[in-house]
PDB file of N, CA and C in Angstrom:
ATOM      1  N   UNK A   1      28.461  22.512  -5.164  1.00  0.00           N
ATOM      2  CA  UNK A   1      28.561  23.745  -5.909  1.00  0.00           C
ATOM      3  C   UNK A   1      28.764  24.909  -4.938  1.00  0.00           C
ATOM      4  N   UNK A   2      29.359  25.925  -4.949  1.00  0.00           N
ATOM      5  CA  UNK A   2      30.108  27.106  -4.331  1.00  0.00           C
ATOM      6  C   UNK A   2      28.853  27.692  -4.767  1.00  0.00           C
ATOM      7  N   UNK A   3      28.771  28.590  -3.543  1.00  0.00           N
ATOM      8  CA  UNK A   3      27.722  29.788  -3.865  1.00  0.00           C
ATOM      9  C   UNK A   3      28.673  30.641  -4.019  1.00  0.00           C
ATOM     10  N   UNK A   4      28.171  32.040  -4.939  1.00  0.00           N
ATOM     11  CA  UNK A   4      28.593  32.968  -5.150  1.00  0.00           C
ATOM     12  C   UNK A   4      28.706  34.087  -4.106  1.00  0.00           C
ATOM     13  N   UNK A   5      29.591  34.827  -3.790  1.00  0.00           N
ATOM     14  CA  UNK A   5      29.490  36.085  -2.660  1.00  0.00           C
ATOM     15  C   UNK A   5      28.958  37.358  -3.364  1.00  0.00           C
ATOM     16  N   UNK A   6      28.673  38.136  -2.983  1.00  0.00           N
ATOM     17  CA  UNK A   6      28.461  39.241  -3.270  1.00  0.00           C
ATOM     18  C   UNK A   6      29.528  40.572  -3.206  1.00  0.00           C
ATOM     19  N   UNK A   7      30.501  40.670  -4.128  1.00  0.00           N
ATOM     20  CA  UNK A   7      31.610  41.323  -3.984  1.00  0.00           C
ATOM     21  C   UNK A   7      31.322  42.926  -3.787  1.00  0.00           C
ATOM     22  N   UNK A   8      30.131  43.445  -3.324  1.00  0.00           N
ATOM     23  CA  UNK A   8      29.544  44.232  -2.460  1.00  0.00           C
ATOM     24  C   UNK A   8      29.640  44.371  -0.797  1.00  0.00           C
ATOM     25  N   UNK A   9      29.106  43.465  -0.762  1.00  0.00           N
ATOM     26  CA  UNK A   9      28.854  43.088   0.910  1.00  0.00           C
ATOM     27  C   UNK A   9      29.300  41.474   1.581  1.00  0.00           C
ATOM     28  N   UNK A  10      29.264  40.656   0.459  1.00  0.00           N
ATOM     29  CA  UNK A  10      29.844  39.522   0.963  1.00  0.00           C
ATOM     30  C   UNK A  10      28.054  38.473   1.282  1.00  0.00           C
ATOM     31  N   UNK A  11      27.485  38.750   0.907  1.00  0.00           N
ATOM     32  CA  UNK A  11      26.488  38.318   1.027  1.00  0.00           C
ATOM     33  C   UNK A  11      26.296  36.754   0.182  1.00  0.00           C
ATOM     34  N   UNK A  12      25.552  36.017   0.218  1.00  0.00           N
ATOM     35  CA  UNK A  12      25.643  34.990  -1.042  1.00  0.00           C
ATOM     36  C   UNK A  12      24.544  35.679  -2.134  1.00  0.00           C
ATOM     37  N   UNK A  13      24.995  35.418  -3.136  1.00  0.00           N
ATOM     38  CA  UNK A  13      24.235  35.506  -4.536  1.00  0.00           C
ATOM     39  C   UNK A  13      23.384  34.146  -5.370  1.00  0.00           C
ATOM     40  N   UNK A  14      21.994  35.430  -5.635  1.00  0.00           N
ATOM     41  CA  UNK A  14      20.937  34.443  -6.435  1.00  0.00           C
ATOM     42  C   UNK A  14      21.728  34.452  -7.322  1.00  0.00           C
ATOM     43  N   UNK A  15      21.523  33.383  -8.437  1.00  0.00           N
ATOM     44  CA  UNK A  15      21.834  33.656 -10.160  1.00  0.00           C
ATOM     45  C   UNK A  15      20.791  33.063 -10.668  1.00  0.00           C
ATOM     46  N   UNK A  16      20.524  33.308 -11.949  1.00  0.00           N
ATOM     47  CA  UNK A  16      19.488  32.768 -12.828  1.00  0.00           C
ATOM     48  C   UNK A  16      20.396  32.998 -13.902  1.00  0.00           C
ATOM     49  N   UNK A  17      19.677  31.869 -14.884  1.00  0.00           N
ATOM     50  CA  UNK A  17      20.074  31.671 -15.585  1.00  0.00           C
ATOM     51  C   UNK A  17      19.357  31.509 -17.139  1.00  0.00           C
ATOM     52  N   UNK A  18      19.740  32.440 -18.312  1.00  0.00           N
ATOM     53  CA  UNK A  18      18.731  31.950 -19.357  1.00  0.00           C
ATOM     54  C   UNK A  18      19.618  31.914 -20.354  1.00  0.00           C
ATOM     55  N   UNK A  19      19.214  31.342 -21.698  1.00  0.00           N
ATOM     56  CA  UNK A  19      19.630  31.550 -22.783  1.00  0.00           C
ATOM     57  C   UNK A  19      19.410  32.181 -24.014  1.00  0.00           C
ATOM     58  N   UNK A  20      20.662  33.352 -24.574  1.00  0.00           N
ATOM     59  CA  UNK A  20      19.927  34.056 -25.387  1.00  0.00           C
ATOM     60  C   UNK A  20      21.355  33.799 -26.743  1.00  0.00           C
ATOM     61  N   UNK A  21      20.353  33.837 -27.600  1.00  0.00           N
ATOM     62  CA  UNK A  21      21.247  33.303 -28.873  1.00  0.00           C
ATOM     63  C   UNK A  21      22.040  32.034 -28.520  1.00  0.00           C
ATOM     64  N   UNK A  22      21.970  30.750 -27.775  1.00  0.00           N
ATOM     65  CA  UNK A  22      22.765  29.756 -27.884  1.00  0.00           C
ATOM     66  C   UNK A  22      23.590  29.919 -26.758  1.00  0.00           C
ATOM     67  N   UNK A  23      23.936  31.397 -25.582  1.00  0.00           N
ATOM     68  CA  UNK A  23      24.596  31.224 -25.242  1.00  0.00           C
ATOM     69  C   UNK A  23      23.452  31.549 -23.796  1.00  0.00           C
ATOM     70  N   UNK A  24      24.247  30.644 -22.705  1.00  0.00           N
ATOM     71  CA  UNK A  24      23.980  30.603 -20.958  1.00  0.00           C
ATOM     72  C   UNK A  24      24.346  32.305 -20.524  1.00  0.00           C
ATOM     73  N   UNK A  25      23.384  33.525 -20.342  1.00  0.00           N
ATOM     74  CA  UNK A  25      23.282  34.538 -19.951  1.00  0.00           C
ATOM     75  C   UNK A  25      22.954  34.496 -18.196  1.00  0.00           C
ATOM     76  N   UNK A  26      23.725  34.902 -17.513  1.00  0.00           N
ATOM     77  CA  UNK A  26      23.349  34.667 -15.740  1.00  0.00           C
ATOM     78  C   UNK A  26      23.121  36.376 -15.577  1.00  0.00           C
ATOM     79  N   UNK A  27      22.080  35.895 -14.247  1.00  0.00           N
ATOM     80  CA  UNK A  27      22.243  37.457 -13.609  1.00  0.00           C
ATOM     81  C   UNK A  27      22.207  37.123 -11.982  1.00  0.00           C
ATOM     82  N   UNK A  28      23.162  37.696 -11.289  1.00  0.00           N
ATOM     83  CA  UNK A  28      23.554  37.692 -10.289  1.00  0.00           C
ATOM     84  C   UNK A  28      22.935  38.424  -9.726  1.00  0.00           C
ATOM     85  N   UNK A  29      22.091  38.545  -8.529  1.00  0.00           N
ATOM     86  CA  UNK A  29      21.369  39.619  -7.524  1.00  0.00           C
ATOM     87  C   UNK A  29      21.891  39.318  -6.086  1.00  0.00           C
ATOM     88  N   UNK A  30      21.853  40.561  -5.394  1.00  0.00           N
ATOM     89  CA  UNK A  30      22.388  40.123  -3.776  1.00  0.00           C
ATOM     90  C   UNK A  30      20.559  40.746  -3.582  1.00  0.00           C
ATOM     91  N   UNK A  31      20.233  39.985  -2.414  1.00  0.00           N
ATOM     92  CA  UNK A  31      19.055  40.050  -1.853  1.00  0.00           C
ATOM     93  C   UNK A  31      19.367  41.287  -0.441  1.00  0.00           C
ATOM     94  N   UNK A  32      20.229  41.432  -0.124  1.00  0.00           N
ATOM     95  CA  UNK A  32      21.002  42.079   1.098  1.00  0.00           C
ATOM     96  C   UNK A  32      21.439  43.419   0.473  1.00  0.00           C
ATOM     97  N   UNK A  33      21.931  43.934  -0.584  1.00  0.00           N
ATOM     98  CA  UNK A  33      22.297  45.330  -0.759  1.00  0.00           C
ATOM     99  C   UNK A  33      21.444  45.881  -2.305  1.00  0.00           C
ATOM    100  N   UNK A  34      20.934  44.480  -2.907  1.00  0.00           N
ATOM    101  CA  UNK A  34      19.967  44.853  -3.920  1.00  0.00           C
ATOM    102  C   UNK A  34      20.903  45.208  -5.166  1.00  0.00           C
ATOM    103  N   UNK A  35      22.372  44.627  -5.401  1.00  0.00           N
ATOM    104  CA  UNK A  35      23.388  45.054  -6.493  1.00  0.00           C
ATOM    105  C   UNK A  35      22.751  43.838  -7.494  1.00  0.00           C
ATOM    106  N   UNK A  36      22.933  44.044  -8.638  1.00  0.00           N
ATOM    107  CA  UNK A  36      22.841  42.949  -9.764  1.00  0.00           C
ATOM    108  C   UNK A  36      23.999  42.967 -10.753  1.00  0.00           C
ATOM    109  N   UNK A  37      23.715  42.102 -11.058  1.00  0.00           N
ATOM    110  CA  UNK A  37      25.116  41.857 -12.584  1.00  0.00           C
ATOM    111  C   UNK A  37      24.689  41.280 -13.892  1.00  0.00           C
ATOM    112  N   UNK A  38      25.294  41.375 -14.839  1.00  0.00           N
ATOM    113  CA  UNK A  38      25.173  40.175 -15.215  1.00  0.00           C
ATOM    114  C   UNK A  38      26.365  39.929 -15.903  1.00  0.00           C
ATOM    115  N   UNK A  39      26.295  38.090 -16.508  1.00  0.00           N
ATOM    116  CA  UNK A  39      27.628  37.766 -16.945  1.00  0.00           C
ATOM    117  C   UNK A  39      26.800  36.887 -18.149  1.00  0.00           C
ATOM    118  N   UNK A  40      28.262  36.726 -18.937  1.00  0.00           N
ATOM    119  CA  UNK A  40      28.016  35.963 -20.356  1.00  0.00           C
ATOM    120  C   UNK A  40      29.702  35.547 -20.328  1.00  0.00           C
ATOM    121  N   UNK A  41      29.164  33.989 -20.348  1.00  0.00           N
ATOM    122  CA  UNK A  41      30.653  33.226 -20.549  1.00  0.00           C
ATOM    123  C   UNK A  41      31.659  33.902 -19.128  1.00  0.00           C
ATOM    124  N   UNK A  42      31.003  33.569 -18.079  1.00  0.00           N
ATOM    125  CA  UNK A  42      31.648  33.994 -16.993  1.00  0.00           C
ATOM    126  C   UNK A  42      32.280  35.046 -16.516  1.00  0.00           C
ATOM    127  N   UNK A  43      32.644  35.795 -17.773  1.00  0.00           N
ATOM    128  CA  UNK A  43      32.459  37.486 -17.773  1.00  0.00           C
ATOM    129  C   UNK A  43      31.236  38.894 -17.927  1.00  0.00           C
ATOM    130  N   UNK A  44      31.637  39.914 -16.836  1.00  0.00           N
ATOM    131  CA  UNK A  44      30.403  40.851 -16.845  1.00  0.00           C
ATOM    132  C   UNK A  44      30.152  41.983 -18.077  1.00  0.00           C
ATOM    133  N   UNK A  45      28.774  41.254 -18.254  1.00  0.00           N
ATOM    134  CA  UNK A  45      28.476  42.203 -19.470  1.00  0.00           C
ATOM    135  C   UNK A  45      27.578  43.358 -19.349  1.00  0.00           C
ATOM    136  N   UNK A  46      27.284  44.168 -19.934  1.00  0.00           N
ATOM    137  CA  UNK A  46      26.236  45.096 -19.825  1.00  0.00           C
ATOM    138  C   UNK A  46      24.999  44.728 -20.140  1.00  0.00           C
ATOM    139  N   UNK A  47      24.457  45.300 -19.377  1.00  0.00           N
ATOM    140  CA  UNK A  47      22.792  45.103 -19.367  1.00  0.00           C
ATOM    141  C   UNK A  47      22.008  45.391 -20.801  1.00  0.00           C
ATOM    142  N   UNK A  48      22.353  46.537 -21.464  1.00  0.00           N
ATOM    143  CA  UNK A  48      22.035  47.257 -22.323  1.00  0.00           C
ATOM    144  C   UNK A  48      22.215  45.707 -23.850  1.00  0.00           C
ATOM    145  N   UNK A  49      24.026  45.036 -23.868  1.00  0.00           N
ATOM    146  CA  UNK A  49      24.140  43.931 -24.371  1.00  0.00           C
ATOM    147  C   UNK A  49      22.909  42.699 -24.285  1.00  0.00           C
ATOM    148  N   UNK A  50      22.572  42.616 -23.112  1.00  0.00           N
ATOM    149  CA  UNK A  50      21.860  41.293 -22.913  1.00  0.00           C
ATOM    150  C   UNK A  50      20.044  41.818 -23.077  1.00  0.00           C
ATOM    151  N   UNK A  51      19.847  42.957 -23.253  1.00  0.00           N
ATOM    152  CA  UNK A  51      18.543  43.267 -23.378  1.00  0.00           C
ATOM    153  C   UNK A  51      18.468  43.544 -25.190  1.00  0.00           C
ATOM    154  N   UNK A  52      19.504  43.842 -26.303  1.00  0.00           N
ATOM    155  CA  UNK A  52      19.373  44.033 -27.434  1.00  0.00           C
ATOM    156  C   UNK A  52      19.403  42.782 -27.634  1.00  0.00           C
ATOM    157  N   UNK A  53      19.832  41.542 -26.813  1.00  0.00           N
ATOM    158  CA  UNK A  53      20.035  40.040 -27.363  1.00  0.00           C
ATOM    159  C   UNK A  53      18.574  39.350 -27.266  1.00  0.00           C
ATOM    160  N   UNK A  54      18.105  39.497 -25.778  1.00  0.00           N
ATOM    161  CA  UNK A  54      16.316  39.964 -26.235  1.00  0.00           C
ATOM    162  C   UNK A  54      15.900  39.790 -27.476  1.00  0.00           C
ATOM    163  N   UNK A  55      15.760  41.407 -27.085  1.00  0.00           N
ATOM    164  CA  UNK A  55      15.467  42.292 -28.208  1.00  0.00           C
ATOM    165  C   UNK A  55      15.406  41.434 -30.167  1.00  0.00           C
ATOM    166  N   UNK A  56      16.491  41.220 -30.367  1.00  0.00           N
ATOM    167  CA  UNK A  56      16.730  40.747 -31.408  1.00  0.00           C
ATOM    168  C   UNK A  56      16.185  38.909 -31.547  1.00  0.00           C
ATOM    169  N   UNK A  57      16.217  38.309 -30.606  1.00  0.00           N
ATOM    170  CA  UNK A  57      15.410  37.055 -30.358  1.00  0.00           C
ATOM    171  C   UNK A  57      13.562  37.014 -30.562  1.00  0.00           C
ATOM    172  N   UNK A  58      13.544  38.071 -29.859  1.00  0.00           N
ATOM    173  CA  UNK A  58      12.044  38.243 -30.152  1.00  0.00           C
ATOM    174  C   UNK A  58      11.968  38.735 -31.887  1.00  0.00           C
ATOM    175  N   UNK A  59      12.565  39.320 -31.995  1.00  0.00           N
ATOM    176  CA  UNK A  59      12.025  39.645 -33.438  1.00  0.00           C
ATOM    177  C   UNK A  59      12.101  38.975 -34.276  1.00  0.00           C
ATOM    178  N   UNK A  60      13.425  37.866 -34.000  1.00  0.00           N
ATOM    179  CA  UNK A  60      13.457  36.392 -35.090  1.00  0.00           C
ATOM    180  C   UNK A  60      12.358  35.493 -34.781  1.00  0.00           C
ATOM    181  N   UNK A  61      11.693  35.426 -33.805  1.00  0.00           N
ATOM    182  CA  UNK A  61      10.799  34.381 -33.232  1.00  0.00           C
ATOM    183  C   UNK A  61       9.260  34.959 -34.154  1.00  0.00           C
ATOM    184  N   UNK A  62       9.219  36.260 -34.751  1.00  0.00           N
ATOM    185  CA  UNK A  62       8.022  37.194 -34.845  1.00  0.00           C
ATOM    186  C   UNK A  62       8.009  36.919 -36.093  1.00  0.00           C
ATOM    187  N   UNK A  63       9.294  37.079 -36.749  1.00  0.00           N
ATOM    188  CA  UNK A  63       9.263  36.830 -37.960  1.00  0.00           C
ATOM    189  C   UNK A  63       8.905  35.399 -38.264  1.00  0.00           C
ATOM    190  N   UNK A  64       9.219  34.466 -38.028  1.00  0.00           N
ATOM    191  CA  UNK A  64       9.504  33.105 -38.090  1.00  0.00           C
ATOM    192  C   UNK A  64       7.530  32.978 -37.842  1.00  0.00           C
ATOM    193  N   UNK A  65       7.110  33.356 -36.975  1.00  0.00           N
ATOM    194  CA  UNK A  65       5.992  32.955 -36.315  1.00  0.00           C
ATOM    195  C   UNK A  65       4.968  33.580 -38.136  1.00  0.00           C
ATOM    196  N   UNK A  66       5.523  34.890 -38.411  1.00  0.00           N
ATOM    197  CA  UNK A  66       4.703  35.342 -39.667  1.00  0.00           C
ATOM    198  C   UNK A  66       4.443  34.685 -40.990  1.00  0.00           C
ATOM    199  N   UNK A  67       5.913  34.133 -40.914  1.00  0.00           N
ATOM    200  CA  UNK A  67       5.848  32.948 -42.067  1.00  0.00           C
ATOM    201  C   UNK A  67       5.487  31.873 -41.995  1.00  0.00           C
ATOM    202  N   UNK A  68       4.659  31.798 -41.389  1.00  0.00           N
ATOM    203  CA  UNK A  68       4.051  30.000 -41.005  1.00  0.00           C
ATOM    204  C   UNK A  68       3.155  30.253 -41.864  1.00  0.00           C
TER     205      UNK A  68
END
């Protein structure tokens, strides 16, 4: 597997990886200039996107958890 560079500095990149709604959400960090990313479906998405996807997960999980 290819590590990722850091199209900052050239550094290699952490990724992590989670899933939100069904889909593989990554976030890319350089440990060396401290830039982050993130991507969905191998394209970069906004942060603001992947935190309402959160966002909206927890509240199906809250609900779901109420109706038991």
């Amino acid at each position: 597997m290819k590590t990722r560079q850091c199209p900052r500095c050239d550094a290699p990149l952490v990724e992590i990886a989670i899933l939100i709604d069904g889909d593989e959400v990554k976030m890319r960090s350089c440990t060396v200039c401290d830039s982050r990313s993130w991507h969905r479906f191998d394209r970069p998405t906004d942060l603001g996107e992947v935190l309402d996807g959160l966002t909206d997960e927890t509240e199906r999980r809250k609900n779901a958890a109420a109706r038991r």
